[in-house]
Protein backbone atom coordinates (compact mmCIF):
# COMPACT_ATOMS: atom_id res chain seq x y z
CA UNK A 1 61.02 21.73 106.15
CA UNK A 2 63.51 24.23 105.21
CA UNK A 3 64.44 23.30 102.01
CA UNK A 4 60.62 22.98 100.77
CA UNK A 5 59.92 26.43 102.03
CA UNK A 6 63.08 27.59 99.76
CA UNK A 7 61.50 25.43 96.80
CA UNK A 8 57.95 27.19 97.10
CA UNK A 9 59.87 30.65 97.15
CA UNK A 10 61.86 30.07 94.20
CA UNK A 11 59.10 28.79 92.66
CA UNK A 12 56.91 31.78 93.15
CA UNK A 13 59.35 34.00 92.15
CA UNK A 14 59.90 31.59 89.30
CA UNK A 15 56.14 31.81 87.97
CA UNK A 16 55.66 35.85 89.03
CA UNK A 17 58.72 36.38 86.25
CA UNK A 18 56.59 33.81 84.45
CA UNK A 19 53.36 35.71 84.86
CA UNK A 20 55.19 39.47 84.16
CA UNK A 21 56.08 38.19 80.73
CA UNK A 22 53.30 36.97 79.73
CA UNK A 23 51.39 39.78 80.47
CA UNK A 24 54.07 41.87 78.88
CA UNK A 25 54.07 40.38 75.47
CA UNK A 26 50.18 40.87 75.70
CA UNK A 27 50.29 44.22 76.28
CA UNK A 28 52.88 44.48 73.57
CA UNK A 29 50.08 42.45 71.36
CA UNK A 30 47.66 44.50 72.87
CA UNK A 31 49.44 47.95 71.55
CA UNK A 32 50.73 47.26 68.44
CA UNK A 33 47.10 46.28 67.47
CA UNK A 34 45.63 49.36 68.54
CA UNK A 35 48.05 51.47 66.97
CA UNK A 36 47.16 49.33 63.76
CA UNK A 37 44.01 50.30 64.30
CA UNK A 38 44.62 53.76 64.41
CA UNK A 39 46.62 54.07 61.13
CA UNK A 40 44.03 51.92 59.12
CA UNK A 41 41.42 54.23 60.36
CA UNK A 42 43.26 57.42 59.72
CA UNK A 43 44.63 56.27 56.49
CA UNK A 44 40.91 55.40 55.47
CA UNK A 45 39.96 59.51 56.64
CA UNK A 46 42.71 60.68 55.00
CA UNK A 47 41.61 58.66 50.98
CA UNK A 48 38.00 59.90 51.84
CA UNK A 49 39.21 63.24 52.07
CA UNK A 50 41.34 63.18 49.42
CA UNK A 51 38.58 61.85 47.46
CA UNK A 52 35.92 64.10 48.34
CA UNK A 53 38.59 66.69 47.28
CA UNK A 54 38.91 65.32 43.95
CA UNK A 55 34.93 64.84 43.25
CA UNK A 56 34.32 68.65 44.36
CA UNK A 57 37.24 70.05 42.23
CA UNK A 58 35.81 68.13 39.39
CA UNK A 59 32.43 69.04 39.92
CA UNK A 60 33.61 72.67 40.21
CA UNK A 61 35.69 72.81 36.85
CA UNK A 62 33.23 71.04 34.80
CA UNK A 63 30.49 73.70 36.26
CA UNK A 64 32.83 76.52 35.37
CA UNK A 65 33.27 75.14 31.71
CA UNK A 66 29.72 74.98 31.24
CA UNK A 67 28.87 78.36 32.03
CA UNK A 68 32.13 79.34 30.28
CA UNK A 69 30.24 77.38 27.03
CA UNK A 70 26.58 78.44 27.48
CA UNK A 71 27.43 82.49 28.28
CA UNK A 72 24.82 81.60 31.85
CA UNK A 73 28.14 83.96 33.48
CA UNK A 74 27.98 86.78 31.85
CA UNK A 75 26.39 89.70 32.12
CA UNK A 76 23.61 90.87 29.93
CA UNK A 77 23.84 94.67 28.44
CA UNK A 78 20.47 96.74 29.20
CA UNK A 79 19.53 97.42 25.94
């Protein structure tokens, strides 16, 4: 009776450390894909941005060469 009490504690103790690890490499898992995640989605932010930027400073500069071709910018003398 003794020595099967001493089996079903080592055993226990035997599939807790079992258990802990498992759960540890899936939190591990678990992590690492969130923080994927994360960086995909702020590297996607950060090329919108980026692009956005690009698109408005073009749109800008070819607006400023137009009016700088047309004369729309400057100022008309009264007479």
């Amino acid at each position: 009776m003794v020595a099967r009490g001493a089996h079903h504690g080592t055993m226990r103790f035997i599939l807790t450390v079992a258990g802990l690890v498992v759960a540890g490499v899936l939190a591990i898992w678990l992590i690492k894909a969130v923080i994927g995640v994360v960086i995909g989605l702020l590297s996607l932010i950060f090329w919108v941005a980026l692009a956005v930027l690009v698109v408005g400073g073009a749109i800008y500069l070819v607006s400023r060469a137009r009016n700088a071709v047309t004369g729309q910018s400057r100022r008309r003398l009264p007479y």
